[in-house]
PDB file of N, CA and C in Angstrom:
ATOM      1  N   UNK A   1     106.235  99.691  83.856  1.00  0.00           N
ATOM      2  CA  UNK A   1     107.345  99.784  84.785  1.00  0.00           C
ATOM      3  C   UNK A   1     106.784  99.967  86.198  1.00  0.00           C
ATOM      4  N   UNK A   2     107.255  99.311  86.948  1.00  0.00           N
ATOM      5  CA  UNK A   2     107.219  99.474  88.411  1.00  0.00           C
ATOM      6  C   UNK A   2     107.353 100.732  89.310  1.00  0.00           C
ATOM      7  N   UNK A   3     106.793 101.185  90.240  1.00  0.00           N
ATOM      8  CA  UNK A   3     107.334 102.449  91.079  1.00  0.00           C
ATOM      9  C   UNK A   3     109.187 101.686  91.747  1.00  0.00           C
ATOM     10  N   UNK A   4     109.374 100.772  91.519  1.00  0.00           N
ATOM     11  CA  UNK A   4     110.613 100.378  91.917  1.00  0.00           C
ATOM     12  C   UNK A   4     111.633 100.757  91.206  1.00  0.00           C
ATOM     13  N   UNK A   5     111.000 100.924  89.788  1.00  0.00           N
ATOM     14  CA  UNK A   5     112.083 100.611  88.548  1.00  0.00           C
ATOM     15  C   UNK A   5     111.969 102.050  88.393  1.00  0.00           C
ATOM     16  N   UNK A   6     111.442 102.922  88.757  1.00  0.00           N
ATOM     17  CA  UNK A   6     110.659 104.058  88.085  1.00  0.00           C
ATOM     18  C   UNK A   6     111.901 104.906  89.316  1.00  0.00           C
ATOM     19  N   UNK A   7     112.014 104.347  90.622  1.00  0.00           N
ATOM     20  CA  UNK A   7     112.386 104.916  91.343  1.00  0.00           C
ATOM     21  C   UNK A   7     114.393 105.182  91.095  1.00  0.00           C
ATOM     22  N   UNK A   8     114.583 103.201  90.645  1.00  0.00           N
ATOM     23  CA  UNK A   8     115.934 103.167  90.373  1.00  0.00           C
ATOM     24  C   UNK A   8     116.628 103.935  89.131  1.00  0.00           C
ATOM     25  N   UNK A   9     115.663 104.022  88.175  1.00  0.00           N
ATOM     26  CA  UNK A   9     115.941 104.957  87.070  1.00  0.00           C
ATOM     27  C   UNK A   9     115.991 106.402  87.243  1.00  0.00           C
ATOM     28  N   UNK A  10     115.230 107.231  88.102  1.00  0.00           N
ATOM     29  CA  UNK A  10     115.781 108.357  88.359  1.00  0.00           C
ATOM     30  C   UNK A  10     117.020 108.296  89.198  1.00  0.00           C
ATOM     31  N   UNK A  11     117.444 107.427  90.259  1.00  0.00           N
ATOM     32  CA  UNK A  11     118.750 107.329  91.292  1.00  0.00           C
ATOM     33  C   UNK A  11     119.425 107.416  90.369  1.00  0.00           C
ATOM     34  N   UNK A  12     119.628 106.424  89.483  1.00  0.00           N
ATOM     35  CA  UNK A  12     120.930 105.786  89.151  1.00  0.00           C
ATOM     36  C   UNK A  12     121.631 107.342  88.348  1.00  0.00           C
ATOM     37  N   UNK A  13     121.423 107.854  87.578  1.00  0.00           N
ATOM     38  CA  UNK A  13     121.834 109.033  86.522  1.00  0.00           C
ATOM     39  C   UNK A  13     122.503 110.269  88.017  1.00  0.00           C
ATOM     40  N   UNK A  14     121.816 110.295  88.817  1.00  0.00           N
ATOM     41  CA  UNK A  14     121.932 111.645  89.731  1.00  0.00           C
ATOM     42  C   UNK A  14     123.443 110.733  90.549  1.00  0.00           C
ATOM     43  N   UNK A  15     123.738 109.430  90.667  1.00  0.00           N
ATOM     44  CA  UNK A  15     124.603 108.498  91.216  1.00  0.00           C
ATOM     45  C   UNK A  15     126.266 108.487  90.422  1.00  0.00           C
ATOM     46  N   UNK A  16     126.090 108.926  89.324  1.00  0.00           N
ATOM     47  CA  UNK A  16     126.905 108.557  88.475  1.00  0.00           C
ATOM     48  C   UNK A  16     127.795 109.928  88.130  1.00  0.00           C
ATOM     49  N   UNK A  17     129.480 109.833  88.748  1.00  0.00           N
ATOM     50  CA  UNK A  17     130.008 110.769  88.226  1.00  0.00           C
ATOM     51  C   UNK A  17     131.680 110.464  87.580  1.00  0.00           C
ATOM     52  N   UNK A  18     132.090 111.714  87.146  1.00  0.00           N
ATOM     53  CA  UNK A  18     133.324 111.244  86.694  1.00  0.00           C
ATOM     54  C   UNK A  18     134.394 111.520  87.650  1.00  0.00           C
ATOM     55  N   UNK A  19     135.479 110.219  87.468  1.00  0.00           N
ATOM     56  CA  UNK A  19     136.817 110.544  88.377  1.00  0.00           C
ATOM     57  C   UNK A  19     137.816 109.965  87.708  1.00  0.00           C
ATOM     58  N   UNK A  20     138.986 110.491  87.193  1.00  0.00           N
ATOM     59  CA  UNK A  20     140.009 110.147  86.532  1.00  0.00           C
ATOM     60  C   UNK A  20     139.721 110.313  85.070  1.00  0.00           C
ATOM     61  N   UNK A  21     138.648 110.850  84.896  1.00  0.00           N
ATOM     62  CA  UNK A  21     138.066 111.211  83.224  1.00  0.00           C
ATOM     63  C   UNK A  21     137.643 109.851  82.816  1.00  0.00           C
ATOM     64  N   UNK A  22     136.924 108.664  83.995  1.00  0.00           N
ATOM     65  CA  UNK A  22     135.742 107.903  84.059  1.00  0.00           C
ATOM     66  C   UNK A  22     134.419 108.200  84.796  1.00  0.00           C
ATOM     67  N   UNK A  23     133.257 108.034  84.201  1.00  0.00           N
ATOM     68  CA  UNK A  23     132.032 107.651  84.561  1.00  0.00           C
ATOM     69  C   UNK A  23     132.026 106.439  85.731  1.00  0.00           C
ATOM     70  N   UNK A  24     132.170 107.221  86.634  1.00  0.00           N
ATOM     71  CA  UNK A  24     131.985 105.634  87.591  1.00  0.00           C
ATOM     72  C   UNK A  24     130.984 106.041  88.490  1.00  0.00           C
ATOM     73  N   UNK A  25     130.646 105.120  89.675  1.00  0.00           N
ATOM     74  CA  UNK A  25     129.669 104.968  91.176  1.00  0.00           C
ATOM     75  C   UNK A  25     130.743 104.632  91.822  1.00  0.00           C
ATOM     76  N   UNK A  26     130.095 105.051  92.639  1.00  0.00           N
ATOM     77  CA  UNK A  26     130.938 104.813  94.338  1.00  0.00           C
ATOM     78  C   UNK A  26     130.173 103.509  95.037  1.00  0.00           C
ATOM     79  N   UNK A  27     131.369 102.745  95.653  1.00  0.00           N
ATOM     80  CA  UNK A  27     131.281 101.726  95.891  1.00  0.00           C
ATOM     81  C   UNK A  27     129.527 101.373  96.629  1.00  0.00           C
ATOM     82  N   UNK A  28     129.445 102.362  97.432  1.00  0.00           N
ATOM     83  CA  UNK A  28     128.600 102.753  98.540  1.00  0.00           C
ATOM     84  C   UNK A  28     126.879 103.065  97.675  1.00  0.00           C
ATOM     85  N   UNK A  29     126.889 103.869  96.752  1.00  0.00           N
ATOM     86  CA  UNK A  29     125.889 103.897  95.858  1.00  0.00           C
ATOM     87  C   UNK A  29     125.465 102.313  95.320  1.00  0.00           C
ATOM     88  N   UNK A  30     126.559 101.665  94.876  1.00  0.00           N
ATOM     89  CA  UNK A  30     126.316 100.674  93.932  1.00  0.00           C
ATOM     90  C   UNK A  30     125.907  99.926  94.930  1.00  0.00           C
ATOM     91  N   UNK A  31     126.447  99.395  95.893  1.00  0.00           N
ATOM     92  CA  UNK A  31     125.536  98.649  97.421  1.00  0.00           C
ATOM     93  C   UNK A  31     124.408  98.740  97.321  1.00  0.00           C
ATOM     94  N   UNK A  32     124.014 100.037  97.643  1.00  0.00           N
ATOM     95  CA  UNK A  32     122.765 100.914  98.251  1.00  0.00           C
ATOM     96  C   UNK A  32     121.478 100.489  97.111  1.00  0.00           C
ATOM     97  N   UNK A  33     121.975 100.319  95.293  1.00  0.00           N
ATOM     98  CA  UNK A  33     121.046 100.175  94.694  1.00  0.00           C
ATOM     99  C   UNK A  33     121.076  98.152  94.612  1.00  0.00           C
ATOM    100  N   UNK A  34     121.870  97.558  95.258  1.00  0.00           N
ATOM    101  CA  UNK A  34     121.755  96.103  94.796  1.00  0.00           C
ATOM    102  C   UNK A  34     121.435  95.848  96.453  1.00  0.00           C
ATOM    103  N   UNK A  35     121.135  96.582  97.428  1.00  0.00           N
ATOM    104  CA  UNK A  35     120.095  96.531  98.553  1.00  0.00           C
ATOM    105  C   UNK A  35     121.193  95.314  99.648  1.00  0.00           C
ATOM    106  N   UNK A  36     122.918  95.829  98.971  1.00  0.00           N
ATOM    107  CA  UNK A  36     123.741  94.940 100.249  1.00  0.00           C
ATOM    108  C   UNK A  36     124.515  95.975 100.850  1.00  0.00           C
ATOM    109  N   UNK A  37     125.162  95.696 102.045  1.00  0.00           N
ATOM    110  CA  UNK A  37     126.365  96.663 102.455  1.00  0.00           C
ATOM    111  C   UNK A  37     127.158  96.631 102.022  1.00  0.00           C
ATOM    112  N   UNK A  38     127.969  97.904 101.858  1.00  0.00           N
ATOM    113  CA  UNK A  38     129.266  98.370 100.563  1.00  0.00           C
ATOM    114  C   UNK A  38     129.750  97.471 101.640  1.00  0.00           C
ATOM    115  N   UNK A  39     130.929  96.708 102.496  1.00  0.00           N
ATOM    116  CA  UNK A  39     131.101  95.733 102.729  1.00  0.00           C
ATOM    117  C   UNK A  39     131.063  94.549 102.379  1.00  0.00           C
ATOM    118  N   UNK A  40     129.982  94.529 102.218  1.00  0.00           N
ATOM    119  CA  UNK A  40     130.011  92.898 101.537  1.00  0.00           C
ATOM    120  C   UNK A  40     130.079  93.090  99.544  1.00  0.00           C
ATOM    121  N   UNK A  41     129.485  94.605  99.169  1.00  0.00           N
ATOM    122  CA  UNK A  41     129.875  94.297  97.922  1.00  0.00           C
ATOM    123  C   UNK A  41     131.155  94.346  97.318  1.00  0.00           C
ATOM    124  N   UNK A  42     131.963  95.033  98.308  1.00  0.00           N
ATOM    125  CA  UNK A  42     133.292  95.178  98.190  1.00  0.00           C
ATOM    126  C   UNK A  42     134.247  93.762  98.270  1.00  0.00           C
ATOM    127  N   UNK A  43     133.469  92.660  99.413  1.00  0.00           N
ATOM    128  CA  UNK A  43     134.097  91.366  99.997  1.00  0.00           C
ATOM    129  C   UNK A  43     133.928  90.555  98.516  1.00  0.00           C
ATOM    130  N   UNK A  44     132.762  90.796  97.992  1.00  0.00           N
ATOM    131  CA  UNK A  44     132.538  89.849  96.972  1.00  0.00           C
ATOM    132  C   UNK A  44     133.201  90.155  95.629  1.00  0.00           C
ATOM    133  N   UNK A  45     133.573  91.515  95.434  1.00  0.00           N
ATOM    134  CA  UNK A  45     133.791  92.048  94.223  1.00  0.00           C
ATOM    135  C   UNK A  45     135.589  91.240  94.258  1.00  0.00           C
ATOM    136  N   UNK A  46     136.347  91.272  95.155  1.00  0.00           N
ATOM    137  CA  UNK A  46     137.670  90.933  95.535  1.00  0.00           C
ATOM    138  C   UNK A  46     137.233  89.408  95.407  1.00  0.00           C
ATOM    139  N   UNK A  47     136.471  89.027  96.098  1.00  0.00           N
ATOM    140  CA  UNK A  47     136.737  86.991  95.972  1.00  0.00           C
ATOM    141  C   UNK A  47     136.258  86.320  94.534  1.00  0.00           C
ATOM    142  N   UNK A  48     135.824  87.855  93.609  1.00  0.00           N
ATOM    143  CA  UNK A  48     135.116  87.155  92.133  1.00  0.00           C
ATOM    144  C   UNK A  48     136.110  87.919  91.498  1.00  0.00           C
ATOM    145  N   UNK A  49     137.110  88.520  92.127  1.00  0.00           N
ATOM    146  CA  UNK A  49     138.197  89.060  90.817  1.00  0.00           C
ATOM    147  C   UNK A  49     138.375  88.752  89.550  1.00  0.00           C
ATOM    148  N   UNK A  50     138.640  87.792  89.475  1.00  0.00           N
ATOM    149  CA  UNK A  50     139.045  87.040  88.143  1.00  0.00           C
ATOM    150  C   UNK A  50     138.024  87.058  87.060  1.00  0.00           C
ATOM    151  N   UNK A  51     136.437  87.710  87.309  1.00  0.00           N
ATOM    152  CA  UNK A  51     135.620  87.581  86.874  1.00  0.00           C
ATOM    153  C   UNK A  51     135.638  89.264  86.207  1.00  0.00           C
ATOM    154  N   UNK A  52     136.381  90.240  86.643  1.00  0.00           N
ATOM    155  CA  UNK A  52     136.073  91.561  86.219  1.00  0.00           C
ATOM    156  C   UNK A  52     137.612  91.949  85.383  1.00  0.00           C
ATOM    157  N   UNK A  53     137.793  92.992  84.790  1.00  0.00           N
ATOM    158  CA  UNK A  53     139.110  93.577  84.287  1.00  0.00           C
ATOM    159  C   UNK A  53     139.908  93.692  85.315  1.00  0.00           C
ATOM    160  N   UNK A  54     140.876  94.597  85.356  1.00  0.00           N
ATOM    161  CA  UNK A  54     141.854  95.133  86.099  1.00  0.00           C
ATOM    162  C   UNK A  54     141.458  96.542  86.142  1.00  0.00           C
ATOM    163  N   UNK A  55     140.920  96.699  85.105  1.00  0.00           N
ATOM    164  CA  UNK A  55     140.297  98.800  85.715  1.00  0.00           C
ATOM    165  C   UNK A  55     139.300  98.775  85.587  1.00  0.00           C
ATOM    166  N   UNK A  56     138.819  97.921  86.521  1.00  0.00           N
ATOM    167  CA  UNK A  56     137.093  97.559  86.734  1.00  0.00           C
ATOM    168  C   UNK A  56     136.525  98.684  87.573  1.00  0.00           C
ATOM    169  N   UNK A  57     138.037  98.952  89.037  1.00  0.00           N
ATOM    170  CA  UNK A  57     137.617  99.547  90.870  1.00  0.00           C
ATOM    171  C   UNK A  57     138.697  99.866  90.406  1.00  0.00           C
ATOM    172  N   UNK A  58     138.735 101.010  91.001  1.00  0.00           N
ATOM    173  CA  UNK A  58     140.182 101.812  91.554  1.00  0.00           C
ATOM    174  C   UNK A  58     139.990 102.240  93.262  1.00  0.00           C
ATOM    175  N   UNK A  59     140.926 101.857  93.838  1.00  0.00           N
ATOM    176  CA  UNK A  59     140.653 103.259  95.249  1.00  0.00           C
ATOM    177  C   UNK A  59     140.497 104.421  95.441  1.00  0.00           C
ATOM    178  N   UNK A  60     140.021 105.337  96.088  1.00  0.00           N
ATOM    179  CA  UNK A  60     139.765 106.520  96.307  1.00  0.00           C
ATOM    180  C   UNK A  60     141.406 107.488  96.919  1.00  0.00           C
ATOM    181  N   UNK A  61     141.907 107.839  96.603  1.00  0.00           N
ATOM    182  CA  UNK A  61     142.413 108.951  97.305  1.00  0.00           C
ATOM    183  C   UNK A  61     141.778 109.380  98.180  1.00  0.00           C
ATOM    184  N   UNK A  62     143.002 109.769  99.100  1.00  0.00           N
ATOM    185  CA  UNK A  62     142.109 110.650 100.134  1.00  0.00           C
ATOM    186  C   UNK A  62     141.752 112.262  99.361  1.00  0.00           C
ATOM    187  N   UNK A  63     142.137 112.846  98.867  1.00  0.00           N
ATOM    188  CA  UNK A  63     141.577 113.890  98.218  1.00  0.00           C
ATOM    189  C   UNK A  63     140.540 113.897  97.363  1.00  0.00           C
ATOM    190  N   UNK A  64     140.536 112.679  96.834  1.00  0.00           N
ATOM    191  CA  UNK A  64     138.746 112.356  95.832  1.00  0.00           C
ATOM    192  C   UNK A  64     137.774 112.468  96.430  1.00  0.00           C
ATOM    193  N   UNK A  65     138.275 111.180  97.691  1.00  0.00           N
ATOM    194  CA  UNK A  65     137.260 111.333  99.060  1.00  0.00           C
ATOM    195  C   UNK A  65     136.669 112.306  98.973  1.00  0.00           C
ATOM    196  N   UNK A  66     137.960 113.305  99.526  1.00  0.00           N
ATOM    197  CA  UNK A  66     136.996 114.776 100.085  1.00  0.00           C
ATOM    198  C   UNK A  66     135.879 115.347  98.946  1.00  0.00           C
ATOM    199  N   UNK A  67     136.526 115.485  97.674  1.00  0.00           N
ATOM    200  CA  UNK A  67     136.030 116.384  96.866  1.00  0.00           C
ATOM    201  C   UNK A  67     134.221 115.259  96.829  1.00  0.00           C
ATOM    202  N   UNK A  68     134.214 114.159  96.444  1.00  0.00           N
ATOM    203  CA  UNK A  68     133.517 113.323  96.256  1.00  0.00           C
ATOM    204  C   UNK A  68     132.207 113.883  97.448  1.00  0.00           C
ATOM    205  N   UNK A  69     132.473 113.544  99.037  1.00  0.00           N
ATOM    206  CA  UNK A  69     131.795 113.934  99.889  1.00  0.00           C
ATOM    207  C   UNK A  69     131.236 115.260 100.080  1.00  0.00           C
ATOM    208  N   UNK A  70     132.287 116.268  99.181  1.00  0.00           N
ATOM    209  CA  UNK A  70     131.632 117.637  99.230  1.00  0.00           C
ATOM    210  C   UNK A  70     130.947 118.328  98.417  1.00  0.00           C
ATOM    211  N   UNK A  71     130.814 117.364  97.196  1.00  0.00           N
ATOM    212  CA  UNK A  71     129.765 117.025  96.119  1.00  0.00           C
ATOM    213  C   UNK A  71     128.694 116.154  96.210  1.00  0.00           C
ATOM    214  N   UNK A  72     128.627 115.311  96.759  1.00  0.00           N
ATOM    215  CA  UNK A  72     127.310 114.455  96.787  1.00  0.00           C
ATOM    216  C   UNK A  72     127.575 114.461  98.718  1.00  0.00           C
ATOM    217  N   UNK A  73     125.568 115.358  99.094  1.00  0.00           N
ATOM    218  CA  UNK A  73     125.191 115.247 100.642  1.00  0.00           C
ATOM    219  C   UNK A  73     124.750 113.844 100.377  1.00  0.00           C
ATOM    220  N   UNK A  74     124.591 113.077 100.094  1.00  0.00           N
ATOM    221  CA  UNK A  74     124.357 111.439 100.651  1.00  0.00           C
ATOM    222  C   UNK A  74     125.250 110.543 100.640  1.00  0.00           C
ATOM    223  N   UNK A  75     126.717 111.282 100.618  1.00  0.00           N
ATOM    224  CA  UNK A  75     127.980 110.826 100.855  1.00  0.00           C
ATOM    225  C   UNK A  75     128.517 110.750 102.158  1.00  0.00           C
ATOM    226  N   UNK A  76     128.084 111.692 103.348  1.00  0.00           N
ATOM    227  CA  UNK A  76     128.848 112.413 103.730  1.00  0.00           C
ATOM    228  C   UNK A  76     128.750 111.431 105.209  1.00  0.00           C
ATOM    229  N   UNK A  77     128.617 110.248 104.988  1.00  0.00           N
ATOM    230  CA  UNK A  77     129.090 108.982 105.541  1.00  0.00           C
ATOM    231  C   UNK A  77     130.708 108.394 105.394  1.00  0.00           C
ATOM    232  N   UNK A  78     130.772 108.831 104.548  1.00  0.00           N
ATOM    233  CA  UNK A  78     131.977 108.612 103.917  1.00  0.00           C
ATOM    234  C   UNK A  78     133.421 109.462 104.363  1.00  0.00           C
ATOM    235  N   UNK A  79     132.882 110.551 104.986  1.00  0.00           N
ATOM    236  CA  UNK A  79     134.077 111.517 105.427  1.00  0.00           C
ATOM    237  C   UNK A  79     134.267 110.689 106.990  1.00  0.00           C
ATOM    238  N   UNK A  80     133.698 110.107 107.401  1.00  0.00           N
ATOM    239  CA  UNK A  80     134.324 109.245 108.660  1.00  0.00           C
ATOM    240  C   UNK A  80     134.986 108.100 108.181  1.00  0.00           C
ATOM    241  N   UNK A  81     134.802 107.269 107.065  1.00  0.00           N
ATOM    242  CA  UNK A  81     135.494 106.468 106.944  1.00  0.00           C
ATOM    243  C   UNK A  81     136.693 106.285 106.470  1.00  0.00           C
ATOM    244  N   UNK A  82     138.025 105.286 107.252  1.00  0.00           N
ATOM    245  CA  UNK A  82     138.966 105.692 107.013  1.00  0.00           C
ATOM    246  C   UNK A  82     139.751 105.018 105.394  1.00  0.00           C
ATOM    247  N   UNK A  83     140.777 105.786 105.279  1.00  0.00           N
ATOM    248  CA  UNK A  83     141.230 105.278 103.317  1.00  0.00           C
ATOM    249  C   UNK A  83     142.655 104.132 104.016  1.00  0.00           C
ATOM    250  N   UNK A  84     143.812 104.771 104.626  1.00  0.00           N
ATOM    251  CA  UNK A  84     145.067 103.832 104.817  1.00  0.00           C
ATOM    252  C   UNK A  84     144.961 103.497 106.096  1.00  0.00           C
ATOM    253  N   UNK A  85     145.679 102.449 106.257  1.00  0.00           N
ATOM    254  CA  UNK A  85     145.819 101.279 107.270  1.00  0.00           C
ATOM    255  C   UNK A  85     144.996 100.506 107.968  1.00  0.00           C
ATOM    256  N   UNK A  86     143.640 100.144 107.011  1.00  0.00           N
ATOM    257  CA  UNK A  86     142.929  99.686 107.273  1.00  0.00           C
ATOM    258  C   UNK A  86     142.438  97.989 106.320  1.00  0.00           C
ATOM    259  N   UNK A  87     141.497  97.600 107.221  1.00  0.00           N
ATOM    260  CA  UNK A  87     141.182  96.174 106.777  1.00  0.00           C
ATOM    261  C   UNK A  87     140.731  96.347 104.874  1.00  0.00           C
ATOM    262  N   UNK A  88     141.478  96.153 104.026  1.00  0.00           N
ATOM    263  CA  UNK A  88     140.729  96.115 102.793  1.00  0.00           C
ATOM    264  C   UNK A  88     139.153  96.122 102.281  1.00  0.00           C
ATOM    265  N   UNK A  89     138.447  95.530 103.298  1.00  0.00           N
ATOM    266  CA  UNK A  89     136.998  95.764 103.346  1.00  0.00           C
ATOM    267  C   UNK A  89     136.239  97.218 104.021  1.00  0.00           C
ATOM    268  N   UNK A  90     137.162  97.965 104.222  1.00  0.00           N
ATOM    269  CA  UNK A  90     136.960  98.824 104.531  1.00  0.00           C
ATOM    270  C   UNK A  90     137.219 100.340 103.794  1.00  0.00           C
ATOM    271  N   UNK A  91     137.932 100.267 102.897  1.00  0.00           N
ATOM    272  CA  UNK A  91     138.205 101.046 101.776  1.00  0.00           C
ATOM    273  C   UNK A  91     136.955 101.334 100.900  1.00  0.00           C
ATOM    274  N   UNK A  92     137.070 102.838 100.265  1.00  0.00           N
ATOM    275  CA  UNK A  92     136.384 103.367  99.594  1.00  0.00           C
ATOM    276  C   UNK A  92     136.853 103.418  98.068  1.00  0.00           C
ATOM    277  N   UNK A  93     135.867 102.117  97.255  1.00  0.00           N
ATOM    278  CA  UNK A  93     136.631 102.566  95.623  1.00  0.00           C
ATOM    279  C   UNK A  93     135.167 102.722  94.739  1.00  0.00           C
ATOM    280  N   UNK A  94     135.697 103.227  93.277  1.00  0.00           N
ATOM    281  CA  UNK A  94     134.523 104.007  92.500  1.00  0.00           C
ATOM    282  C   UNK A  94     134.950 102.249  91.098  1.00  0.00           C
ATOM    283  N   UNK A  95     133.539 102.384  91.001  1.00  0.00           N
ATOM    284  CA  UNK A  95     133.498 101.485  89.797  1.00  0.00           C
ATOM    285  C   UNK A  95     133.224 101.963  88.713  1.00  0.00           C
ATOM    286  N   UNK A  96     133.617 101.381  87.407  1.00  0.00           N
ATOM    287  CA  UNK A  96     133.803 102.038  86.376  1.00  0.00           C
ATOM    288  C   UNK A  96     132.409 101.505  85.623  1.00  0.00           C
ATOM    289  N   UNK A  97     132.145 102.612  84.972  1.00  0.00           N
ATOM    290  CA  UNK A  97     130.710 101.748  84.301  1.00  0.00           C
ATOM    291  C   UNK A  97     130.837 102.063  82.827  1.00  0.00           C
ATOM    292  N   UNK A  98     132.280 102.301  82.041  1.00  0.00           N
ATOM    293  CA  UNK A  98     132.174 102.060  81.193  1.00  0.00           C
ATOM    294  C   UNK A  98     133.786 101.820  80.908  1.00  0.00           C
ATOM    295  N   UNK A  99     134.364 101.499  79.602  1.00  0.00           N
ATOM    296  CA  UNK A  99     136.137 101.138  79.787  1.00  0.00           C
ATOM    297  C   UNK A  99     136.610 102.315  79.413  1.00  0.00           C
ATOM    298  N   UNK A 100     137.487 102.419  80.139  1.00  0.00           N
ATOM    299  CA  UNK A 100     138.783 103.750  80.580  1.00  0.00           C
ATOM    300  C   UNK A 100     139.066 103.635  78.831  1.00  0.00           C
ATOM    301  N   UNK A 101     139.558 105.047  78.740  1.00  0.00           N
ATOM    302  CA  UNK A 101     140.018 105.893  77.307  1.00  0.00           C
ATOM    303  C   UNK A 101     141.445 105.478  76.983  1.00  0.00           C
ATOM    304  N   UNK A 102     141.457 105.004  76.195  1.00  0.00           N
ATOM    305  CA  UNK A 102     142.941 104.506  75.831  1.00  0.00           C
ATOM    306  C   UNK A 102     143.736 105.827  74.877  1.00  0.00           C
TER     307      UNK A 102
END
């Protein structure tokens, strides 16, 4: 294994939490490890829709937000950015990395 792989394998586990009683990442993490801006992974995740479920992304509340940012310090980018009335590419959502509990 690589010091690359060596590196992404410790991130990824410390990256990963639950919200809504899912295991998900934040949009912004999942960027950060596929080396694009949550921007554009967000632009692409919307123009390949059809390619994922429907409870693939959810949006953030503004109260997840907070709790989210006041739990993870390499978030705390995120408390400036805004949740309503903004350009859709600009929103904060958590991806699911495994399927919601029926």
């Amino acid at each position: 294994m690589t010091n690359q792989q060596n590196v992404i394998t410790a991130v990824i586990p410390a990256r990963i939490m639950t919200i809504r009683g899912q295991k998900v990442m934040i949009d912004a993490d999942l960027a950060e490890l596929y080396g694009v801006p949550t921007k554009r992974l967000n632009e692409q995740v919307r123009r390949n829709a059809a390619r994922f479920p429907l409870d693939f992304m959810f949006q953030l509340t503004q109260d997840e937000k907070t709790e989210v940012v006041a739990i993870c310090d390499h978030l705390a980018k995120l408390k400036f950015s805004p949740i309503k009335g903004v350009s859709p590419l600009c929103q904060d959502f958590a991806f699911a990395l495994a399927p919601p509990r029926i």
